[in-house]
Protein backbone atom coordinates (compact mmCIF):
# COMPACT_ATOMS: atom_id res chain seq x y z
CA UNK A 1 41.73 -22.83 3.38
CA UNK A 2 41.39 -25.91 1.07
CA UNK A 3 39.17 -26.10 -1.69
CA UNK A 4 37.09 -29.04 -0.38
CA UNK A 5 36.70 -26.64 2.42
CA UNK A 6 35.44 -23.78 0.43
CA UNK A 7 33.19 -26.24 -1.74
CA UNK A 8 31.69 -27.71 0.78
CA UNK A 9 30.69 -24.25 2.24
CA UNK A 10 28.83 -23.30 -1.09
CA UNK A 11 27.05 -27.02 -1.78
CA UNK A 12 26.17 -27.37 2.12
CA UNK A 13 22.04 -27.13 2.54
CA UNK A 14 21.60 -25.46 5.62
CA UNK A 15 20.97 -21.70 4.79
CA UNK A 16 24.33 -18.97 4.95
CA UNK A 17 22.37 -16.09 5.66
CA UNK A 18 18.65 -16.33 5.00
CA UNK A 19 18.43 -19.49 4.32
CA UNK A 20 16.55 -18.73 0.81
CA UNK A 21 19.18 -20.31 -1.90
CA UNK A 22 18.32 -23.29 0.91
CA UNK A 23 14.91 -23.52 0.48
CA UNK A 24 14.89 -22.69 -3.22
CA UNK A 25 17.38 -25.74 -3.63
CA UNK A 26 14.74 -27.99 -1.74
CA UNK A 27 11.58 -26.76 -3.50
CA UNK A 28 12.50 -27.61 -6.78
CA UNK A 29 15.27 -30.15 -6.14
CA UNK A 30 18.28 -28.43 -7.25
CA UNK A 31 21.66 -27.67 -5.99
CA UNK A 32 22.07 -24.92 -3.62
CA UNK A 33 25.05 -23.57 -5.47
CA UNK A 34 23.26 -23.08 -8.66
CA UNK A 35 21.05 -20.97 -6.58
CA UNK A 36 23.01 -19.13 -5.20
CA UNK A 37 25.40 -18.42 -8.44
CA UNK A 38 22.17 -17.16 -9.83
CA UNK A 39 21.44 -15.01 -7.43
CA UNK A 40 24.84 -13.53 -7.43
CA UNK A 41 25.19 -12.91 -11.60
CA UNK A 42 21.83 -11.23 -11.14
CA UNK A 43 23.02 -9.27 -8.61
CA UNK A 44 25.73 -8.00 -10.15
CA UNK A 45 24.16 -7.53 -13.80
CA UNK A 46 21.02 -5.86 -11.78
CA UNK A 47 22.27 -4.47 -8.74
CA UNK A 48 18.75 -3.37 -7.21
CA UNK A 49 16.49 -6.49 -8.71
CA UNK A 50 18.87 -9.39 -7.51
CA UNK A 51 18.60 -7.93 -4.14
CA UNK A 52 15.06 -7.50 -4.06
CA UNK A 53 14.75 -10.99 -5.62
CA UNK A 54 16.19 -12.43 -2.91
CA UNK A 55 14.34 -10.94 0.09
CA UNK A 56 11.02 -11.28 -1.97
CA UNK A 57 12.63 -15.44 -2.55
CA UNK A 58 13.04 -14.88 1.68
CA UNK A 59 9.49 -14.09 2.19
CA UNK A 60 7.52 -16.36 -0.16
CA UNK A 61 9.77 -19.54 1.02
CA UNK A 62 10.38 -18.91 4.36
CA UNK A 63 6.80 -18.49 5.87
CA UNK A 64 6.82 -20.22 8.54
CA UNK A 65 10.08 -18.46 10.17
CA UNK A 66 9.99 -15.77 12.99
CA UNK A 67 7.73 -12.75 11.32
CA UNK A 68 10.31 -10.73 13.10
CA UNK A 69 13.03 -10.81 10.58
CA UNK A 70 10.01 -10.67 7.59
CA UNK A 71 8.47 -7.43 8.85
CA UNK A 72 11.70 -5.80 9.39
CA UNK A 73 12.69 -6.53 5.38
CA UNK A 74 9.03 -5.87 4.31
CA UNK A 75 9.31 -2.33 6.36
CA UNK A 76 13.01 -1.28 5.13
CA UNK A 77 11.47 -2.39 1.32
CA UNK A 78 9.05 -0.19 2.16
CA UNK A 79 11.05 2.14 3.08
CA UNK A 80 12.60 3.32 0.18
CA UNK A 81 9.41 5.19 -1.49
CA UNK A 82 8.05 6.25 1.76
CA UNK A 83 11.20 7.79 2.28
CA UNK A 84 9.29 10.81 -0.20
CA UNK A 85 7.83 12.15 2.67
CA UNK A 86 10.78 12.23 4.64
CA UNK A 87 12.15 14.91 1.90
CA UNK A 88 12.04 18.81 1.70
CA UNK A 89 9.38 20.47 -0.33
CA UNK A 90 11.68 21.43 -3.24
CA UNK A 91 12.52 17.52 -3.47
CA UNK A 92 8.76 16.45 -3.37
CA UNK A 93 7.76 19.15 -5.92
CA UNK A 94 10.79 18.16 -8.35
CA UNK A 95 9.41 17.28 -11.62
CA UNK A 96 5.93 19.53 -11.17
CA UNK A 97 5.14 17.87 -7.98
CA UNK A 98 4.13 14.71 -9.76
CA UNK A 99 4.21 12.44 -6.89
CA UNK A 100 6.72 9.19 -5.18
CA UNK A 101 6.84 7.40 -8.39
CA UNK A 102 8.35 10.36 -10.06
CA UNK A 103 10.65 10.72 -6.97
CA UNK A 104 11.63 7.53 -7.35
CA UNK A 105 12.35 7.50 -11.03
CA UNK A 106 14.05 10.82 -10.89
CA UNK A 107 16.41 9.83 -7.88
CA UNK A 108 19.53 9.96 -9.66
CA UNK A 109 18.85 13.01 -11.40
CA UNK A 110 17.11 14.95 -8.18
CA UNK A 111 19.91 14.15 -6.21
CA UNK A 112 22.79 15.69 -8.60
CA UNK A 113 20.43 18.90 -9.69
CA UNK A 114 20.19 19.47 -5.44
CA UNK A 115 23.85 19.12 -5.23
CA UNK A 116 24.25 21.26 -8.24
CA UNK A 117 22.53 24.10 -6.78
CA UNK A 118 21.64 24.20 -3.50
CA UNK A 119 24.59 22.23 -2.04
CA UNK A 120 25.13 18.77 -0.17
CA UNK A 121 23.30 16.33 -2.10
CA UNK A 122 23.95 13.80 -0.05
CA UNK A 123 21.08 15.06 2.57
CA UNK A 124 18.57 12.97 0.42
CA UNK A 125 20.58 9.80 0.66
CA UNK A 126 20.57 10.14 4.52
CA UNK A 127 17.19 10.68 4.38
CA UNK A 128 16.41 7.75 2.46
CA UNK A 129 18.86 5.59 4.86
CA UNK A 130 17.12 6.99 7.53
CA UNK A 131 13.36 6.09 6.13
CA UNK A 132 14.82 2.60 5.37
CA UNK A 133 16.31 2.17 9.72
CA UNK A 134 13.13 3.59 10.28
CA UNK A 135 10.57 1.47 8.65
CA UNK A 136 12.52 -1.39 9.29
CA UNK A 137 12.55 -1.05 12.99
CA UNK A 138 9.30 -0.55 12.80
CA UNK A 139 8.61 -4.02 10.90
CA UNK A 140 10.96 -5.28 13.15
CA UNK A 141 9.01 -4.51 16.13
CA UNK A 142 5.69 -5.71 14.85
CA UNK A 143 6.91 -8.94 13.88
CA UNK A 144 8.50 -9.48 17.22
CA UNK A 145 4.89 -8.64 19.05
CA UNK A 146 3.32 -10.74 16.59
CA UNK A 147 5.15 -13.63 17.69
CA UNK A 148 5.42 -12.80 21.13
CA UNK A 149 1.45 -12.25 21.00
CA UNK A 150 1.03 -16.14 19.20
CA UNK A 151 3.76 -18.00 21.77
CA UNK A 152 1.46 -16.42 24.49
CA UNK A 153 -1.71 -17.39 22.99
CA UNK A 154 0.33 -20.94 22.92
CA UNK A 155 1.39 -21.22 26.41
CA UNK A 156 -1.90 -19.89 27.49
CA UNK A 157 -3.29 -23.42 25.16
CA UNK A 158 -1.31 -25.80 26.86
C-alpha cells in the first residue's frame, strides 16, 4: 500500500466508522485527520473517556441518522452501571452496601478481593459484558421500532 493511499484514507470526509471525526471536521471546518488524531491520543492517554467521547461526539452530531444505531450505544452506555443489579449480593453490598456509584468506583478493587477469596473473578466481568449485549439490544430494538413506527407514519402521509 502506498502512502498517498493510506493518506488519502485518513484526510477522506466521508465517515470510517461512525462518521463522527466526519461531522466534527464539517462543523467547525477542520480537517478530518486532526479529528481523528485527537480522538486517538485521547484514547490512548484515557482509555475509557476517549471512547465515551466519541460515541457521546456520535450522538450530539449525528441526529438525524437511524435512532437504531443511537439507542443501541445509549443502552450498552447504559449498560455498564446497570450492570449492578446484574451482580450477586456480596458484590452489591461491597463497600457497606453503598450503592452503583460505589460499585462502579470500586470495580477494580471488587473484582480482585472476589478473586482473592471466593474464586473466579472474572464472573463480574461477564456479567458486566452481559448487561452491556443486553442493554444494547435492547436500545437497539427500540430505535429500530422507532424508525420503523416514523417511515410508517410516512408512507401512511403520502
Amino acid at each position: 500500500m502506498d502512502t498517498e493511499t493510506i493518506t488519502r484514507f485518513f484526510t477522506r470526509p466521508e465517515k470510517s466508522l461512525l462518521g463522527v471525526c466526519s461531522a466534527i471536521a464539517q462543523k467547525f471546518n477542520l480537517p478530518p485527520v486532526g479529528i481523528r488524531i485527537a480522538l486517538i491520543v485521547l484514547t490512548l492517554i484515557f482509555i475509557p473517556f476517549g471512547i465515551i467521547a466519541y460515541l457521546v461526539s456520535y450522538l450530539v452530531f449525528n441526529q438525524k441518522k437511524g435512532r437504531l444505531v443511537t439507542f443501541g450505544l445509549l443502552g450498552a452506555l447504559l449498560g455498564i452501571p446497570l450492570s449492578y443489579y446484574f451482580q450477586s449480593d456480596i458484590i452489591q453490598n461491597y463497600g457497606g452496601n453503598s450503592g452503583m456509584f460505589s460499585y462502579l468506583r470500586n470495580f477494580v478493587d471488587m473484582v480482585d478481593e472476589y478473586d482473592r477469596f471466593v474464586g473466579n473473578g472474572w464472573d463480574i466481568v461477564f456479567n458486566v459484558f452481559l448487561s452491556i449485549v443486553v442493554f444494547a439490544l435492547i436500545g437497539g430494538a427500540i430505535g429500530y421500532f422507532m424508525d420503523k413506527n416514523e417511515k410508517n407514519n410516512e408512507h401512511q402521509r403520502k
